[in-house]
N, C-alpha and C. Protein backbone atom coordinates (compact mmCIF):
# COMPACT_ATOMS: atom_id res chain seq x y z
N UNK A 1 14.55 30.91 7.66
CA UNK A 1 15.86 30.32 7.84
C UNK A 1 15.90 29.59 9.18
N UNK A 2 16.45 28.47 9.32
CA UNK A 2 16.20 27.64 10.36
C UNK A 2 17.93 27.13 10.74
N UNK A 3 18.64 26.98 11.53
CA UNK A 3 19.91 27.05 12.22
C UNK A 3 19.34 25.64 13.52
N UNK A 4 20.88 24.65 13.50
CA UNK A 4 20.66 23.98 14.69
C UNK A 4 21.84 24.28 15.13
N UNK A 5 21.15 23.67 16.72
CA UNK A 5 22.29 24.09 17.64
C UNK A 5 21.96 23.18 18.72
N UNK A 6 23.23 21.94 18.91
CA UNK A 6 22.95 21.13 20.36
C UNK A 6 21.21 20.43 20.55
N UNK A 7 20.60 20.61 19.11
CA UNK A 7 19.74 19.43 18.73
C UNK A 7 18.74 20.61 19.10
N UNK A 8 18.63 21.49 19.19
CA UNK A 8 17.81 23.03 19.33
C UNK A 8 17.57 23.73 17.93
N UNK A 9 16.51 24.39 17.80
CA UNK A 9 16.64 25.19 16.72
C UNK A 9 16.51 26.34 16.57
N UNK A 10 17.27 27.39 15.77
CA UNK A 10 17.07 28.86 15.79
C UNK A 10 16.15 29.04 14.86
N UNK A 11 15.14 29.82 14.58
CA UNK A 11 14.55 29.66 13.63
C UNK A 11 14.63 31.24 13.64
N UNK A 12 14.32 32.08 12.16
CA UNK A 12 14.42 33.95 11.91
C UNK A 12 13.20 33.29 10.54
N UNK A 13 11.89 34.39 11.35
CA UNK A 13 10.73 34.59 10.27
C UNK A 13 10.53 36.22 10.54
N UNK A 14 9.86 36.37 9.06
CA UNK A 14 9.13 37.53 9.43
C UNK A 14 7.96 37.52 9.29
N UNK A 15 7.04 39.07 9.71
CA UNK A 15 5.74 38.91 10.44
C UNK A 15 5.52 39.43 11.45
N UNK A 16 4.54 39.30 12.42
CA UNK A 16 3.63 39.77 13.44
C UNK A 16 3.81 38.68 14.30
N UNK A 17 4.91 39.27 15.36
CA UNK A 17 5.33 38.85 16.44
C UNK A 17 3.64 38.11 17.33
N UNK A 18 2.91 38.78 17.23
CA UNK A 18 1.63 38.55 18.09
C UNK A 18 0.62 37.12 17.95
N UNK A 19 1.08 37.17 15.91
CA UNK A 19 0.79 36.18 15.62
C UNK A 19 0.51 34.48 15.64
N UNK A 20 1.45 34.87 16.37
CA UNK A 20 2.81 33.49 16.63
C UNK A 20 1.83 32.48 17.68
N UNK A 21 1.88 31.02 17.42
CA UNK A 21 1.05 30.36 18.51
C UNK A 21 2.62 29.49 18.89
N UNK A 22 2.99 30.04 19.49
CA UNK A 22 4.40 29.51 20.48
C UNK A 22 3.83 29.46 22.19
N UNK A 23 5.12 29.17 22.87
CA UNK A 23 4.54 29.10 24.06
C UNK A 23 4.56 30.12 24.79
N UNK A 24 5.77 31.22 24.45
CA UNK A 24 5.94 32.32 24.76
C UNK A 24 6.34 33.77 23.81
N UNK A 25 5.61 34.45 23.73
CA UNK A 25 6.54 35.60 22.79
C UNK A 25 7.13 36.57 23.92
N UNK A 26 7.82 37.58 23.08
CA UNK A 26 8.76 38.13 23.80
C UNK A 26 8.50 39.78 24.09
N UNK A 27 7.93 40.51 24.98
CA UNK A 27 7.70 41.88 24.65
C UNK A 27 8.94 42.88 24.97
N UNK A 28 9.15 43.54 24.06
CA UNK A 28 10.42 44.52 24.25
C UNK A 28 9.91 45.69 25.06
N UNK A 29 9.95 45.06 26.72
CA UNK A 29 9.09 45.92 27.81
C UNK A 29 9.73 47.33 27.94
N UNK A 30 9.17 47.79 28.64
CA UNK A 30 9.92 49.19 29.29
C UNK A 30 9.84 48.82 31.03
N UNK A 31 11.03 49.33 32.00
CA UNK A 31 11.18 49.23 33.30
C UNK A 31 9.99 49.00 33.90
N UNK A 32 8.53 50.22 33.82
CA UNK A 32 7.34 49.75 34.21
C UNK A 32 6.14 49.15 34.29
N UNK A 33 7.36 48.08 32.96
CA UNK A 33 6.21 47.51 32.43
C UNK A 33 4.75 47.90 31.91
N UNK A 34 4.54 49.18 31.69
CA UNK A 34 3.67 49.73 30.87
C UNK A 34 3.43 49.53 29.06
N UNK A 35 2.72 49.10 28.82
CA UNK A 35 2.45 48.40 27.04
C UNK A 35 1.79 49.60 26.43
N UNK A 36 3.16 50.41 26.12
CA UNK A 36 2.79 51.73 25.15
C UNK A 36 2.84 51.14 23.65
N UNK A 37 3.51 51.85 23.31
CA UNK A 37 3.88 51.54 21.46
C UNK A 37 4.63 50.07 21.09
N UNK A 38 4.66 49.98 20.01
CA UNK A 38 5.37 49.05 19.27
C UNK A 38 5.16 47.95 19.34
N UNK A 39 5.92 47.19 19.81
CA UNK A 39 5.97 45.56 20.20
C UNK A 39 4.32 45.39 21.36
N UNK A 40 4.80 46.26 22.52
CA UNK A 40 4.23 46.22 23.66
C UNK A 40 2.61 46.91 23.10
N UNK A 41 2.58 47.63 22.37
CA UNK A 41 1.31 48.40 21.99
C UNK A 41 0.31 47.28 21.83
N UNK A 42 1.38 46.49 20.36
CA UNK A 42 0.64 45.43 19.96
C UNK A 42 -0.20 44.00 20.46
N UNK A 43 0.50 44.02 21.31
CA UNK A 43 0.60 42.75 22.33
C UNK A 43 -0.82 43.47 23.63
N UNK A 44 -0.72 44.72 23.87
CA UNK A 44 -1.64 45.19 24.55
C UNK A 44 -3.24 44.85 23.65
N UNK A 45 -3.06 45.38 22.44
CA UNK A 45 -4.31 45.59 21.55
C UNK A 45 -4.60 44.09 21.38
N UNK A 46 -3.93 42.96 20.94
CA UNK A 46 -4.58 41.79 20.31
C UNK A 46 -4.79 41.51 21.89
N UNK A 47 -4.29 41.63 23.53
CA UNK A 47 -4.25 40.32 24.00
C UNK A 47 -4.76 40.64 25.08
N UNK A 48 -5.36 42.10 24.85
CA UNK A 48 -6.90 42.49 26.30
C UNK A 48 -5.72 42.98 27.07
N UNK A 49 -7.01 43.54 27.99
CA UNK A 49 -6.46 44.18 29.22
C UNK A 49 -5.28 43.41 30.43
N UNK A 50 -6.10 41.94 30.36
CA UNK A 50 -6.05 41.05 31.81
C UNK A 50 -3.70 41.15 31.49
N UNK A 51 -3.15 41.70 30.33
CA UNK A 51 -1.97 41.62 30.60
C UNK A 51 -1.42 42.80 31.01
N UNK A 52 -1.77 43.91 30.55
CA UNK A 52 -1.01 44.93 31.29
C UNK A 52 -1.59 44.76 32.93
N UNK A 53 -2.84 44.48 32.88
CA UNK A 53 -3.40 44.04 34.41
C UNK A 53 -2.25 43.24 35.47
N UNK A 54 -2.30 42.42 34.75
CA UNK A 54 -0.40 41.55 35.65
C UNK A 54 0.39 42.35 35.83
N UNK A 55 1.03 43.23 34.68
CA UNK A 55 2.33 43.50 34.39
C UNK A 55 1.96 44.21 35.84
N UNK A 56 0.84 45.34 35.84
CA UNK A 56 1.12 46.42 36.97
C UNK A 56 0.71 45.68 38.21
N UNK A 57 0.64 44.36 38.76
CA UNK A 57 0.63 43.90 39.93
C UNK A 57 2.35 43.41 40.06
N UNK A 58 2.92 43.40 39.28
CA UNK A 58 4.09 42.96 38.99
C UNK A 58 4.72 44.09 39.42
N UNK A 59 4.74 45.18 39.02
CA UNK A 59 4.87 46.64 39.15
C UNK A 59 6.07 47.26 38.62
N UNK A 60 7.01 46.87 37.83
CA UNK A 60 7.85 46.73 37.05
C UNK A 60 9.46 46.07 37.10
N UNK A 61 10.13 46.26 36.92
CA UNK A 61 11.37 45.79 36.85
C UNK A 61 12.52 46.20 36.08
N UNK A 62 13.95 45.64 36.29
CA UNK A 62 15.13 46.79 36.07
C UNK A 62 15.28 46.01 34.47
N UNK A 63 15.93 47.04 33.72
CA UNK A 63 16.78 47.13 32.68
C UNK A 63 17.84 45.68 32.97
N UNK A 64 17.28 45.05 31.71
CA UNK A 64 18.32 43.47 31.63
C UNK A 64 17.47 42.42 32.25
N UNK A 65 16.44 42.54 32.91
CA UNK A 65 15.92 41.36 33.42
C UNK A 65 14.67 40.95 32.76
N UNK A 66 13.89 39.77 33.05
CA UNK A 66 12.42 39.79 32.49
C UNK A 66 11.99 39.05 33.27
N UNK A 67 10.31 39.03 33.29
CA UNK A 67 9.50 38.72 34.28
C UNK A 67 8.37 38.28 33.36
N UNK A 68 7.40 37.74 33.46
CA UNK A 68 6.36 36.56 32.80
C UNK A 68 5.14 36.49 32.76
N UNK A 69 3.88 36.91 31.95
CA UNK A 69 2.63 36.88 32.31
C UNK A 69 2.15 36.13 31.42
N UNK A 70 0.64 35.87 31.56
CA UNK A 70 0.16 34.74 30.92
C UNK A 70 0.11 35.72 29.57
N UNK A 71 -0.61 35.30 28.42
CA UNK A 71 -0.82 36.11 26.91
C UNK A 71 -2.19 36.38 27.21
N UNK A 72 -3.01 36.28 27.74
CA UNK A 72 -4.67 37.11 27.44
C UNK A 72 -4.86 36.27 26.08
N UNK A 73 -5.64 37.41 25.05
CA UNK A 73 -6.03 36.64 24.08
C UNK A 73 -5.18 36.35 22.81
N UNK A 74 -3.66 36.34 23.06
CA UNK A 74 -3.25 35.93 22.19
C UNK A 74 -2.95 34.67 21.86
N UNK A 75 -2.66 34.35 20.90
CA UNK A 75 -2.53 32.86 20.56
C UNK A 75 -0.86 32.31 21.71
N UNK A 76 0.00 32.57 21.76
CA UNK A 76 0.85 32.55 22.78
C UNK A 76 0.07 32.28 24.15
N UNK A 77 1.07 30.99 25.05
CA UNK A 77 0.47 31.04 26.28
C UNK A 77 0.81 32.30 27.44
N UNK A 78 2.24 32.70 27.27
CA UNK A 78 2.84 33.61 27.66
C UNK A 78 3.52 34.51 27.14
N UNK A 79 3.27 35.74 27.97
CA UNK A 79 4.23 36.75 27.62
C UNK A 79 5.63 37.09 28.44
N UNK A 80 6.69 37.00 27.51
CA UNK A 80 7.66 37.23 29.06
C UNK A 80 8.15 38.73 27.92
N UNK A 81 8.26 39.60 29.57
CA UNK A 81 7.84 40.95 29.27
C UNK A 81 10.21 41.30 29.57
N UNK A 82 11.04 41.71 28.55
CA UNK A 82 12.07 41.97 28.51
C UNK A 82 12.71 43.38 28.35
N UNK A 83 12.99 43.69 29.91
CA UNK A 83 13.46 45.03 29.72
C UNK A 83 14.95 45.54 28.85
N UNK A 84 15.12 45.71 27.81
CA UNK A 84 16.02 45.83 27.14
C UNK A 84 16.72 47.34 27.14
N UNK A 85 17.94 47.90 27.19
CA UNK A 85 18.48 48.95 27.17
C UNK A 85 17.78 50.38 26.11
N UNK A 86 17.98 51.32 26.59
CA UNK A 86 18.26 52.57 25.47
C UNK A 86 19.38 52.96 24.91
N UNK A 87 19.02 52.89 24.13
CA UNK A 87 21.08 53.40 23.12
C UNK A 87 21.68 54.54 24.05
N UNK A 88 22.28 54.43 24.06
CA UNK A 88 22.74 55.61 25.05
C UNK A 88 22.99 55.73 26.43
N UNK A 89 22.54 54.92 27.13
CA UNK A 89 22.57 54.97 28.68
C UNK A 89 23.88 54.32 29.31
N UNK A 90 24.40 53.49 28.45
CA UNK A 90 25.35 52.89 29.32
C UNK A 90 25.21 51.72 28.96
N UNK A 91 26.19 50.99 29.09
CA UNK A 91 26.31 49.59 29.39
C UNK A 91 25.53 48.95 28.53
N UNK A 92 24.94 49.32 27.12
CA UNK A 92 23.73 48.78 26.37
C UNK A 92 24.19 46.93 25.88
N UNK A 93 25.17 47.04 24.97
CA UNK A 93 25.09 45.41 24.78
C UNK A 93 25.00 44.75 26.22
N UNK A 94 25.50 44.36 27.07
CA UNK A 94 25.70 43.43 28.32
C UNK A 94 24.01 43.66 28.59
N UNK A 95 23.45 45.40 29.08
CA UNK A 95 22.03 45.09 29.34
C UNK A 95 21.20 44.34 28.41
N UNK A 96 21.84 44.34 27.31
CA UNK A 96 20.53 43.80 26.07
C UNK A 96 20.97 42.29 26.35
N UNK A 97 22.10 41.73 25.86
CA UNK A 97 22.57 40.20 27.00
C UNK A 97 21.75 39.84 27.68
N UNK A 98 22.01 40.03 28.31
CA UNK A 98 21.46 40.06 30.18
C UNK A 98 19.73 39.72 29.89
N UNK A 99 19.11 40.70 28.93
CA UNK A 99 17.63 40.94 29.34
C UNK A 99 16.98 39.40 27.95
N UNK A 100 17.92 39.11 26.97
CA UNK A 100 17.81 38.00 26.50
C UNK A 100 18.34 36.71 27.09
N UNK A 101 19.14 36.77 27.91
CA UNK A 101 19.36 35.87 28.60
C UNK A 101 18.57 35.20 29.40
N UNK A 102 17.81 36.54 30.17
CA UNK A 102 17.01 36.11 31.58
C UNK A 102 15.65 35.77 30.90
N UNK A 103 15.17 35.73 29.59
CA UNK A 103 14.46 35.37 29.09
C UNK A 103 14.19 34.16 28.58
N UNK A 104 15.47 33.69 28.02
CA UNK A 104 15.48 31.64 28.15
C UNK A 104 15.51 31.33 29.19
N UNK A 105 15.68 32.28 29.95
CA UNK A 105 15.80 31.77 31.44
C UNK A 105 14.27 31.33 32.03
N UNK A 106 13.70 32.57 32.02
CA UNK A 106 11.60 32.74 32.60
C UNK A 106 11.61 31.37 31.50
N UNK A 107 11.87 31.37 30.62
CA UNK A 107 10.92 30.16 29.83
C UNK A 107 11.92 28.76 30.27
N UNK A 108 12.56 28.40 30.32
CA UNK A 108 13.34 27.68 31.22
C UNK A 108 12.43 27.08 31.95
N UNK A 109 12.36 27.90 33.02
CA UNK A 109 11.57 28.11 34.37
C UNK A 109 10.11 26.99 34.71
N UNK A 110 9.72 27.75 33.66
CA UNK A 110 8.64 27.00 33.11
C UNK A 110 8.06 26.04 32.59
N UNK A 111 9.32 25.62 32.06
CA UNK A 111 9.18 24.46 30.93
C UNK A 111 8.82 24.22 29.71
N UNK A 112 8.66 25.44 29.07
CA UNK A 112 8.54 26.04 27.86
C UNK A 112 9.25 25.54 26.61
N UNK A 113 8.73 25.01 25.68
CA UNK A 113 9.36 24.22 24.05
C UNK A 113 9.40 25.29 23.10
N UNK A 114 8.52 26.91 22.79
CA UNK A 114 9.12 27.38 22.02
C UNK A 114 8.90 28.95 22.64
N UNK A 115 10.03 30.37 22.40
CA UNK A 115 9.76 31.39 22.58
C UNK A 115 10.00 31.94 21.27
N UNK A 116 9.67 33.21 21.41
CA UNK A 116 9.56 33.86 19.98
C UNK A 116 10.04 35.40 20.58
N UNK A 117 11.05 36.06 19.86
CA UNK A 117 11.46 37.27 20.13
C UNK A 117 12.01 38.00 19.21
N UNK A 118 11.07 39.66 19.66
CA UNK A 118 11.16 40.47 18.26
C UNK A 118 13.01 41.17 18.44
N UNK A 119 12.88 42.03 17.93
CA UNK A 119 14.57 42.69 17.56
C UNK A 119 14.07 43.82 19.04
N UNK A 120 14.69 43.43 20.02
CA UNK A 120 14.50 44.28 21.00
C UNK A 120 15.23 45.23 21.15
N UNK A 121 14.74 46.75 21.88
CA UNK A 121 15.18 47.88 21.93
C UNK A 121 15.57 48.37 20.80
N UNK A 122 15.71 47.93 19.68
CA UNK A 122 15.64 48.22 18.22
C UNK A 122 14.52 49.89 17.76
N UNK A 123 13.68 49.64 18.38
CA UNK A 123 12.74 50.57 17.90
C UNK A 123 12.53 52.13 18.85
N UNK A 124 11.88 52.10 19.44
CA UNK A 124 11.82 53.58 20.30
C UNK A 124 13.34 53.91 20.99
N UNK A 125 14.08 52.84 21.53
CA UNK A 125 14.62 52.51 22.34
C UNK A 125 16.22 52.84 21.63
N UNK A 126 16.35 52.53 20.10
CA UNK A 126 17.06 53.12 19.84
C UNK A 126 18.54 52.52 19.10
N UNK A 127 18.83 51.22 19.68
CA UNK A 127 19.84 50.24 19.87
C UNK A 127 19.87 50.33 18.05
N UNK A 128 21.09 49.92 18.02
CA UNK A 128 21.56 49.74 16.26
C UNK A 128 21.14 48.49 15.77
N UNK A 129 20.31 47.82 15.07
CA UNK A 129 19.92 46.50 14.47
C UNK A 129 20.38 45.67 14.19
N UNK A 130 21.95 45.74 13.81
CA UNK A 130 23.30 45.07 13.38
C UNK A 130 23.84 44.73 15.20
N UNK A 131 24.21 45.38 15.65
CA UNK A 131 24.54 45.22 17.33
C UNK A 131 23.21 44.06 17.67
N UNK A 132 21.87 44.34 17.62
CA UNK A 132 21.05 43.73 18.09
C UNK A 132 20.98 42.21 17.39
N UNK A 133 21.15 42.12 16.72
CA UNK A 133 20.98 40.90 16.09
C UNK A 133 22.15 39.98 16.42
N UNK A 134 23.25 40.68 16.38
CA UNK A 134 24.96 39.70 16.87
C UNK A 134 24.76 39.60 18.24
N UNK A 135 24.32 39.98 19.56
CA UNK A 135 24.28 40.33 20.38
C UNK A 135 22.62 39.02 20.64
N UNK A 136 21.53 39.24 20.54
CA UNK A 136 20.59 38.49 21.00
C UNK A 136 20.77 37.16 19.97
N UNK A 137 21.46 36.64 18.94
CA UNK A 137 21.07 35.53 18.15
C UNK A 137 22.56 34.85 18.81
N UNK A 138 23.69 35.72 19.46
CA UNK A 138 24.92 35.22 19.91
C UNK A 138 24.76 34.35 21.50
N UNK A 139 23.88 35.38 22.17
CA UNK A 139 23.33 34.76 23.47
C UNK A 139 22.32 33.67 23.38
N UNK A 140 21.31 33.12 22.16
CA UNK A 140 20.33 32.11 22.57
C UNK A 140 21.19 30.71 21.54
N UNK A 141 22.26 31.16 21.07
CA UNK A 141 23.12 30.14 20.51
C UNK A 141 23.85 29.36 21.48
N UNK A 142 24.75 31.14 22.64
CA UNK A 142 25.38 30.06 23.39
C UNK A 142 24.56 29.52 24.63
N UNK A 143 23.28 30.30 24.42
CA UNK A 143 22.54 29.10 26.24
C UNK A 143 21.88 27.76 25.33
N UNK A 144 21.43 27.55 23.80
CA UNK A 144 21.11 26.46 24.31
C UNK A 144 22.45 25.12 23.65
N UNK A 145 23.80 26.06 23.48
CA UNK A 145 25.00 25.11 23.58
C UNK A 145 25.03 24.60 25.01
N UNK A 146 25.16 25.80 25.86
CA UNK A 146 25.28 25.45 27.09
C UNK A 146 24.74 25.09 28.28
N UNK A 147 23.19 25.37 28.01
CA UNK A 147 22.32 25.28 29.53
C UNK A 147 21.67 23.83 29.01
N UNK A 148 21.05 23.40 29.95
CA UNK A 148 19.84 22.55 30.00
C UNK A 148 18.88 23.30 30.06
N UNK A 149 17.73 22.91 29.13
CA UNK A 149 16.34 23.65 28.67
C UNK A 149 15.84 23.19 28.31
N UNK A 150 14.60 22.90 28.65
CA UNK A 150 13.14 22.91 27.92
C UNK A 150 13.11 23.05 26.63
N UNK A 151 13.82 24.39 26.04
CA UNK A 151 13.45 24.75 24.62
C UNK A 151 13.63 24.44 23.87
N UNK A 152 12.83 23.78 22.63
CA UNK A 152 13.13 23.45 21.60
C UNK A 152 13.72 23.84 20.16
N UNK A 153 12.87 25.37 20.28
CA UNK A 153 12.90 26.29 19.78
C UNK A 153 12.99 27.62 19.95
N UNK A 154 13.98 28.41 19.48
CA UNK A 154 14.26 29.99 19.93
C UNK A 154 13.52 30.69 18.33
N UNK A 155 12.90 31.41 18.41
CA UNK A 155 12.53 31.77 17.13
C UNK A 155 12.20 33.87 17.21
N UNK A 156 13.30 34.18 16.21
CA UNK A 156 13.62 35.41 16.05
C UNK A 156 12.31 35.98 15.10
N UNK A 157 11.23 36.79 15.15
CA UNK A 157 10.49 37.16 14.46
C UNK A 157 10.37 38.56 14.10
N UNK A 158 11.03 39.03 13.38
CA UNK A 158 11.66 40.33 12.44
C UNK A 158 10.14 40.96 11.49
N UNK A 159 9.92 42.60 11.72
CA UNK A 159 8.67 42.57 11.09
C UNK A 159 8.98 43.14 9.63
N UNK A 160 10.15 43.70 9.23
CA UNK A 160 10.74 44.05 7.99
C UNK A 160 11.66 42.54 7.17
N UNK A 161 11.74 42.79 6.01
CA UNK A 161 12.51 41.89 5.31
C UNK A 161 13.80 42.62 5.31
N UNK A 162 14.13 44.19 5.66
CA UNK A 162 15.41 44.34 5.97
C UNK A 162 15.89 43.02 7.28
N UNK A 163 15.27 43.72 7.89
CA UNK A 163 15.73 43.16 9.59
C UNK A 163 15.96 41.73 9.35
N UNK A 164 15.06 40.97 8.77
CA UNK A 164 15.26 39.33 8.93
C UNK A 164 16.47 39.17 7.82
N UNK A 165 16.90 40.08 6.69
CA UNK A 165 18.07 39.62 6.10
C UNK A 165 19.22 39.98 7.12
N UNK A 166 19.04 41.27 7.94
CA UNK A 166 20.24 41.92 8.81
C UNK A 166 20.46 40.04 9.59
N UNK A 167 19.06 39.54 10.73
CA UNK A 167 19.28 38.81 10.99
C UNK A 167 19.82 37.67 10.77
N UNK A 168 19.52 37.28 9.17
CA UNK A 168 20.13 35.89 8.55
C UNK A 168 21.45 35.78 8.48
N UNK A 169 21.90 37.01 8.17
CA UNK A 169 23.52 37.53 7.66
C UNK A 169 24.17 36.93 9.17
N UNK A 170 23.74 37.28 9.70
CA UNK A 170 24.93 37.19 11.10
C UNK A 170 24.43 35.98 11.95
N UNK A 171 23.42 35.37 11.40
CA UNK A 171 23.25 33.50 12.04
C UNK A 171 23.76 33.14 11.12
N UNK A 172 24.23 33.28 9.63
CA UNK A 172 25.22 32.70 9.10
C UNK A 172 26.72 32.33 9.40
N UNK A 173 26.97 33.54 9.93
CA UNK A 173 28.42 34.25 10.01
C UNK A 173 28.19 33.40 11.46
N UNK A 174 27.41 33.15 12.46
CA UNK A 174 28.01 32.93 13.71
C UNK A 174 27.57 30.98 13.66
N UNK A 175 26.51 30.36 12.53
CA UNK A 175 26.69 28.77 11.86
C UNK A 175 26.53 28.98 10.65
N UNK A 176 27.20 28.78 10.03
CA UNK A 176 27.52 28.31 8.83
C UNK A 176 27.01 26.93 8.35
């Protein structure tokens, strides 16, 4: 499903986030930037050492923000590594905001034409999938209404066909 916006495009596939030859994918980090399970596991296994190698010269970072390493051997040039909330802690939508935000942001930065980002904090982390999807497809709608960017493309990559219908449903509901 493909959505425009301000001559931008949203794009929701499913698949293997890792897969992806974009310019950036998106890892649903943890604070110390350590690439345990899931998203981050994966991204560890296809894309060598030399990235968790960064992350820990980097040495981690807070809940809501993100920070940027190259991809190792993945097909992606970069990884921008997004600390996203735990259900439960507080303040979770605004942190999950915030940590998709600062992520068009790193690619911004850069000068970056496409990122790719999985359903963050969704998984270990806990966040409800319905919240996550209104919440990160609501924020890269309104930055590239509103910012100047590089990006051409925001592209949501869902590894269930639940998740990418959860996702379609509510880029409907928010363009029609």
């Amino acid at each position: 499903m493909e959505k425009r916006v301000n001559g931008k495009q949203i794009r929701l596939v499913q698949g293997d986030l890792t897969e992806l030859a974009v310019d950036a994918i998106v890892n649903a980090a943890n604070a110390q930037l350590i690439l345990g399970g899931g998203v981050a596991g994966a991204i560890r296994t296809k894309g060598g050492p030399s990235i968790q190698e960064e992350c820990n010269r980097i040495g981690g970072t807070t809940v809501g923000q993100a920070v940027l390493t190259t991809a190792g051997n993945l097909k992606a040039r970069y990884v921008i590594h997004a600390v996203g909330p735990r259900y439960g802690e507080g303040n979770e939508d605004e942190k999950l905001r915030r940590a998709t935000l600062n992520s068009l942001k790193r690619a911004t930065e850069k000068g970056l034409r496409s990122i790719a980002f999985p359903a963050v904090s969704t998984g270990i982390f806990g966040f409800p999938k319905d919240r996550c999807a209104q919440i990160m497809l609501d924020t890269a709608k309104n930055f590239l209404e509103t910012e100047k960017t590089s990006l051409e493309e925001v592209i949501f990559c869902l590894w269930s066909g639940e998740d990418l219908d959860l996702f379609a449903k509510t880029l409907d509901s928010m363009l029609p």
